[in-house]
Protein backbone atom coordinates (compact mmCIF):
# COMPACT_ATOMS: atom_id res chain seq x y z
CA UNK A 1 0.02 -4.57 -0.89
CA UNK A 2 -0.77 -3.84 -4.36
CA UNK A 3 -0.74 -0.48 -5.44
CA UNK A 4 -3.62 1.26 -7.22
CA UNK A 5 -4.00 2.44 -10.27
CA UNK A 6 -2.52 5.64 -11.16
CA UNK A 7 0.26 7.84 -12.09
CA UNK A 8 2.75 6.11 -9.43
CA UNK A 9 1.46 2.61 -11.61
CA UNK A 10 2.06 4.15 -14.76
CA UNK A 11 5.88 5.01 -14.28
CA UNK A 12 7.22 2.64 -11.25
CA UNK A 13 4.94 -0.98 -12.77
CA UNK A 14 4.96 0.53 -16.44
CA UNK A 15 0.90 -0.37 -16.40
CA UNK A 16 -0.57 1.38 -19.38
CA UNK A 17 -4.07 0.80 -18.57
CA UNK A 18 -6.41 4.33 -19.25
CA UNK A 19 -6.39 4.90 -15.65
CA UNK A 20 -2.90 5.17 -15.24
CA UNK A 21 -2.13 6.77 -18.65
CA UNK A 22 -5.24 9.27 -18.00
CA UNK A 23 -3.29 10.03 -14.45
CA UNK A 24 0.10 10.36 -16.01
CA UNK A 25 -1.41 13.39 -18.76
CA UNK A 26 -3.07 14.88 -15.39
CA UNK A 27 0.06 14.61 -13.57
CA UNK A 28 2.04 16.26 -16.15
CA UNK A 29 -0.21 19.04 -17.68
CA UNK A 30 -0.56 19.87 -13.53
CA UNK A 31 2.88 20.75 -13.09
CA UNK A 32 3.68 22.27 -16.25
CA UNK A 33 0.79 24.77 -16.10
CA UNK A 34 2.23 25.34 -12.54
CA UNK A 35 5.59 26.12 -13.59
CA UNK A 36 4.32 28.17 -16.14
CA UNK A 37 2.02 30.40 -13.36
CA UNK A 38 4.96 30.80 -11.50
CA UNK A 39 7.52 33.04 -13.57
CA UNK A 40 5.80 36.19 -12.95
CA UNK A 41 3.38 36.07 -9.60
CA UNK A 42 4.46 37.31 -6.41
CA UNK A 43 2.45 34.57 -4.98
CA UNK A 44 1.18 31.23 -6.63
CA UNK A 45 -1.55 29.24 -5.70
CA UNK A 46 -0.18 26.43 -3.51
CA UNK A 47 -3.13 23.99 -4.64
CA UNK A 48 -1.00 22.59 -7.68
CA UNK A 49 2.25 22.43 -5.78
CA UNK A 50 0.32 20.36 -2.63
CA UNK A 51 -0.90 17.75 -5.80
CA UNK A 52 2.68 17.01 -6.99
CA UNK A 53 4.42 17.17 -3.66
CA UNK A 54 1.34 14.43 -2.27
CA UNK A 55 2.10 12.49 -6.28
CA UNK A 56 5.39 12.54 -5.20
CA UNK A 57 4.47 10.55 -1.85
CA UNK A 58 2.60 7.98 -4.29
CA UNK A 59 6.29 6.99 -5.83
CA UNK A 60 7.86 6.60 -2.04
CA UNK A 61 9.53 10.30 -1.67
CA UNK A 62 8.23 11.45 1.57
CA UNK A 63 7.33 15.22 2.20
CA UNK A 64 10.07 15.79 4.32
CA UNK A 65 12.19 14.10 2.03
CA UNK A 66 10.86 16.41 -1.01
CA UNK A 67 11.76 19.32 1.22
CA UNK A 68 15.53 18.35 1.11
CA UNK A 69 15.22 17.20 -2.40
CA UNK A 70 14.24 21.45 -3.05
CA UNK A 71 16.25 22.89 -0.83
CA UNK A 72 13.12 24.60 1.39
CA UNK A 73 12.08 23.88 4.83
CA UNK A 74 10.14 21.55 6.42
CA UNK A 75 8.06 23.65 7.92
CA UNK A 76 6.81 25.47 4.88
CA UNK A 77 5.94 22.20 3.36
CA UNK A 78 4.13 20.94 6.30
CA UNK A 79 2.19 24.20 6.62
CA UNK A 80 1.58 23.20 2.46
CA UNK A 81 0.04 19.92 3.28
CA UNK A 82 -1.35 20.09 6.68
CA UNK A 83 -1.46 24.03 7.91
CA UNK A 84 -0.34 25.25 11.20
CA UNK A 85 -2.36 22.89 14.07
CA UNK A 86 -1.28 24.62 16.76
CA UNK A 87 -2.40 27.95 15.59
CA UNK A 88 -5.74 26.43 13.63
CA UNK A 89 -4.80 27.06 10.34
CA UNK A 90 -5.68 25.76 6.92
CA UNK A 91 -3.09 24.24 4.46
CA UNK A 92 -1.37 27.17 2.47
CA UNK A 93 -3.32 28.70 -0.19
CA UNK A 94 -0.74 30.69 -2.00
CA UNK A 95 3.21 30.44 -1.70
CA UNK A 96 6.16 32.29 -3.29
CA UNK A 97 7.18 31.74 -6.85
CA UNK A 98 10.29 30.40 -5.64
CA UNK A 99 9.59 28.02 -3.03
CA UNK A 100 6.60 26.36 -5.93
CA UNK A 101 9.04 26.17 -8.62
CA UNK A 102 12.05 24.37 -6.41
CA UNK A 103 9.34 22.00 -4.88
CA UNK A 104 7.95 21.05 -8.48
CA UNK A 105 11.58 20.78 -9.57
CA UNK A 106 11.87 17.41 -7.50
CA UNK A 107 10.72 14.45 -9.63
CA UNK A 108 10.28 10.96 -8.88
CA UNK A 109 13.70 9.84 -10.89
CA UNK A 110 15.68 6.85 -9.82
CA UNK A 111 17.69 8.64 -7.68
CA UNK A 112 14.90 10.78 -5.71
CA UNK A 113 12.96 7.53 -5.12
CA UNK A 114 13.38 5.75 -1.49
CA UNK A 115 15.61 2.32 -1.78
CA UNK A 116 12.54 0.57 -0.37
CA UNK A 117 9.94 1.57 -3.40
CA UNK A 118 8.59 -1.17 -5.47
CA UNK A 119 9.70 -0.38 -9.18
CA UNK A 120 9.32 -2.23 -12.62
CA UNK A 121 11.49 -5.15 -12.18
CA UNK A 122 12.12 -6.11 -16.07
CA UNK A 123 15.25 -4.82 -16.41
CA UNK A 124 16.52 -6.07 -13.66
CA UNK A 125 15.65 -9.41 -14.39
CA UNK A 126 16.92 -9.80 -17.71
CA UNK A 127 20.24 -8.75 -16.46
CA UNK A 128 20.46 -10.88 -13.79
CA UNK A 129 19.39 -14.04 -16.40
CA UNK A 130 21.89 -12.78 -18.60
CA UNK A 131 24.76 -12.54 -16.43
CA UNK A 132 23.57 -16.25 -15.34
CA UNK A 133 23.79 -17.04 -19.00
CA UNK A 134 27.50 -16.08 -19.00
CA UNK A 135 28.11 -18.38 -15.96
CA UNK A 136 28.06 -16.49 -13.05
CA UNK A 137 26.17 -18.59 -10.14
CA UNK A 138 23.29 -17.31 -8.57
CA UNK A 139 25.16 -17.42 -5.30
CA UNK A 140 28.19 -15.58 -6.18
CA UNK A 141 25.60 -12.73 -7.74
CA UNK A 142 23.59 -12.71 -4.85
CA UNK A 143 26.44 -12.21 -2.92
CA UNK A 144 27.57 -9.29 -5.00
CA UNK A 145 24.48 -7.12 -4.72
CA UNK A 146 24.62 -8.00 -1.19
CA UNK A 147 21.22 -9.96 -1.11
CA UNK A 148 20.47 -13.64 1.00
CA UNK A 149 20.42 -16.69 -1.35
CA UNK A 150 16.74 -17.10 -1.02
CA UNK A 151 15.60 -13.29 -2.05
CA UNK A 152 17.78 -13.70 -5.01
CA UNK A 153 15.37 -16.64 -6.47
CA UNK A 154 12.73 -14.32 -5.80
CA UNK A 155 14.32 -11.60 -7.48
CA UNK A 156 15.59 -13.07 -10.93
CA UNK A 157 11.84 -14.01 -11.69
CA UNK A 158 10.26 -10.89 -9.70
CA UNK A 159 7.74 -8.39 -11.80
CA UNK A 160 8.80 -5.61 -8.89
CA UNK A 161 11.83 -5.29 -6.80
CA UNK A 162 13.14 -2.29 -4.77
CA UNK A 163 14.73 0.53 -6.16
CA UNK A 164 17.78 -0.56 -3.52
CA UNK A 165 17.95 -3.64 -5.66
CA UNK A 166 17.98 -2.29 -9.18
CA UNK A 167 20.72 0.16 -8.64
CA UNK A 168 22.88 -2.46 -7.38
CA UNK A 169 22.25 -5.24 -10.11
CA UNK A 170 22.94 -2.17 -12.54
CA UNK A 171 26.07 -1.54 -11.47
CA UNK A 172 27.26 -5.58 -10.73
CA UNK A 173 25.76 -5.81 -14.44
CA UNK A 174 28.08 -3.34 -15.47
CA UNK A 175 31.27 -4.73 -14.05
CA UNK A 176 30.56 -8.23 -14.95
CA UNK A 177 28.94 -8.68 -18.13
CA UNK A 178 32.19 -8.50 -20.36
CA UNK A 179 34.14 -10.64 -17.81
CA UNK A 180 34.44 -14.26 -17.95
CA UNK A 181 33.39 -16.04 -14.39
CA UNK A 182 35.93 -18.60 -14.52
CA UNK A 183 38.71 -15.62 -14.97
CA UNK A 184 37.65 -14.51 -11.87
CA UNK A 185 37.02 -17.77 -9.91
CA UNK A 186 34.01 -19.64 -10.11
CA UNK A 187 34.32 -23.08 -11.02
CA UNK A 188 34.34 -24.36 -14.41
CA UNK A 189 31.53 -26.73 -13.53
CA UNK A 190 29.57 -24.15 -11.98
CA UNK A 191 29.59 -21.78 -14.62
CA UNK A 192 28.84 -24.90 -16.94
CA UNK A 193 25.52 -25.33 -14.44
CA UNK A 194 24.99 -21.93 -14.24
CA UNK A 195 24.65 -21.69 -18.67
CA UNK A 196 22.05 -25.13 -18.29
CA UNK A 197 19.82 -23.61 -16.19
CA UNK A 198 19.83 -20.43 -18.22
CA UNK A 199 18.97 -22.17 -21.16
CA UNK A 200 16.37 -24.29 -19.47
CA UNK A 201 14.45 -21.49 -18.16
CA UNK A 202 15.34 -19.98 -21.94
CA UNK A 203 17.04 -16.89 -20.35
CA UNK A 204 19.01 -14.62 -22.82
CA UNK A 205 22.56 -13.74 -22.71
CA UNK A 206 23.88 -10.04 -22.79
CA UNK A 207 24.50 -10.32 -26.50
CA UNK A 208 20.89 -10.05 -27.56
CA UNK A 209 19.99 -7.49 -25.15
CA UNK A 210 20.25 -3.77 -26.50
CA UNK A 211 21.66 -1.36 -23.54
CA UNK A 212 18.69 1.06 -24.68
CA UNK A 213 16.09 -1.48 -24.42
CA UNK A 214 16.66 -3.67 -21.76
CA UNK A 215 14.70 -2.22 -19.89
CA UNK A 216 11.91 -1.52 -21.69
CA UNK A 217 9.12 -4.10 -21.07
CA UNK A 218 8.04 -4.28 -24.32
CA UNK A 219 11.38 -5.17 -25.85
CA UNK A 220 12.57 -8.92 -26.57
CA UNK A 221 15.89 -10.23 -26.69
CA UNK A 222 17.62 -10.34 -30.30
CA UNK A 223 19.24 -14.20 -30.20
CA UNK A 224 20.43 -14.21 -33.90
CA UNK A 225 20.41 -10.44 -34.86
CA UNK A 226 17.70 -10.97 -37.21
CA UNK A 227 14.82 -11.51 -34.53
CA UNK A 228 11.71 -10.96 -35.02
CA UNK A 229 11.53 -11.86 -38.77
CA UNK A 230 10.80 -14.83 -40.88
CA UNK A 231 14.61 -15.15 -41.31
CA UNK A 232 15.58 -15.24 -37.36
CA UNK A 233 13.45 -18.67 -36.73
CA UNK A 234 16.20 -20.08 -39.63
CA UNK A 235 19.11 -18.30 -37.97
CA UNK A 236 17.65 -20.12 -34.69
CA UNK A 237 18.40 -23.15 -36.67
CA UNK A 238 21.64 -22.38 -37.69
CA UNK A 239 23.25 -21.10 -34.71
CA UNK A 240 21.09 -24.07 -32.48
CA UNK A 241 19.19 -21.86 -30.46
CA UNK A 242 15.94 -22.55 -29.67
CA UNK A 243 13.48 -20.54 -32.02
CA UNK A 244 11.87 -17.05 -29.94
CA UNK A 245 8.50 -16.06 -29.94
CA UNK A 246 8.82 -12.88 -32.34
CA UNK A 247 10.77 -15.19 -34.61
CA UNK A 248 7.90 -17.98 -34.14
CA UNK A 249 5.36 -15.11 -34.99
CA UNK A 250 6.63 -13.68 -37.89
CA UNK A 251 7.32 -17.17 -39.79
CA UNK A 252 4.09 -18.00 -39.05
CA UNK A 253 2.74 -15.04 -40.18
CA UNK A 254 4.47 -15.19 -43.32
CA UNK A 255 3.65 -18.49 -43.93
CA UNK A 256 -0.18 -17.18 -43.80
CA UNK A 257 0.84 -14.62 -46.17
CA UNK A 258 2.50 -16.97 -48.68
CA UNK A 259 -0.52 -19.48 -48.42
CA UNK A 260 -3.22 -16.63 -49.31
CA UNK A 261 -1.21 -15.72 -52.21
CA UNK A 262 -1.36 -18.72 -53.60
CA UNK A 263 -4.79 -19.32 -53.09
């Protein structure tokens, strides 16, 4: 099920559309101005603290979960969201300084979010394809982040996988991407297959992957160091790589550049 457009989108499918960015500001100016209101009251109104613990529900942390997350108790957060049924009463309208400020405390950070929620999947991709580059076999990874054969393919080409799933491939990236595969046991051949169908499917290796912006969706990989310039697409050349599309762009954009200044 896809999920809609808003400030869940905006941080756990990096969408940028107005919606989601318009969402995000809301989201944020919400619970500052609430943390702000809180310092000095005796009571707070509850109405901004129900918004961010129901946003936090949008990125998978359930209520109850949010409740452990702050340190309060359930029952004061259900009485936030749904009042007190048996009794007939509305939803808190005010609650104490303290019990606002722990609750908007909680944010939806990789840690807080449930191992089933749907997250960005870029960075996990590109590390996967890059330890593939090195030669590790898809099997052996799959196997390593604990995952059947056939999710795997899924995964290595996937726009969104599971939080679950990220924090594993981070930390089987981390052990293995300075480690040569055949040191450890896989097959000379297979590691040989493994770097073909890298470069078929024009995967990078860890080298031209920053660890600050690997993630980032925006980001490409940096094959020659020089990337993204007219001079890359000749270091493709010289180190036999095939040429990238920032260093396609920018020769042909220079080559535009040279041809009007001549004319």
């Amino acid at each position: 099920m896809a999920r809609p457009h808003g400030n869940a989108k905006y941080h756990l499918e990096n969408c940028r559309c107005p919606v989601c960015c318009q969402a995000a500001r809301d989201y944020d100016n919400n619970r500052r101005r609430a943390i702000a209101y809180g310092r000095w009251q005796p009571f707070v109104d509850a109405d901004p603290v129900r918004a961010h613990v129901r946003a936090l529900g949008e990125f998978g942390i359930g209520w109850m979960r949010v409740a452990r997350l702050a340190g309060v108790s359930t029952g004061g957060v259900s009485k936030l969201l749904y009042g007190d049924g048996p009794r007939g009463l509305e939803p808190s309208r005010r609650v104490r300084p303290e019990t606002a400020l722990k609750l908007l405390a909680v944010e939806p950070t990789l840690n807080n979010l449930g191992d089933r929620t749907a997250i960005d999947g870029t960075g996990t991709r590109r590390r996967l394809q890059a330890l593939v580059y090195a030669g590790w076999t898809q099997s052996e990874l799959a196997r390593r982040i604990q995952m059947n054969r056939a999710n795997f393919a899924r995964t290595i080409v996937s726009s969104l996988v599971e939080v679950a799933t990220l924090k594993a491939t981070r930390v089987v990236y981390d052990e293995l991407w300075r480690v040569d595969p055949v040191a450890w046991g896989v097959p000379v051949f297979r590691a040989a297959a493994s770097r073909r169908i890298a470069v078929s499917n024009g995967w990078a290796p860890v080298g031209a992957w920053d660890d600050d912006t690997i993630d980032t969706p925006e980001a490409f990989p940096d094959w020659t160091g020089r990337c993204g310039t007219p001079q890359g697409y000749s270091a493709h050349s010289y180190y036999k790589v095939p040429a990238c599309q920032p260093c396609r762009d920018a020769v042909n954009a220079d080559r535009r550049s040279r041809r009007q200044v001549a004319a």
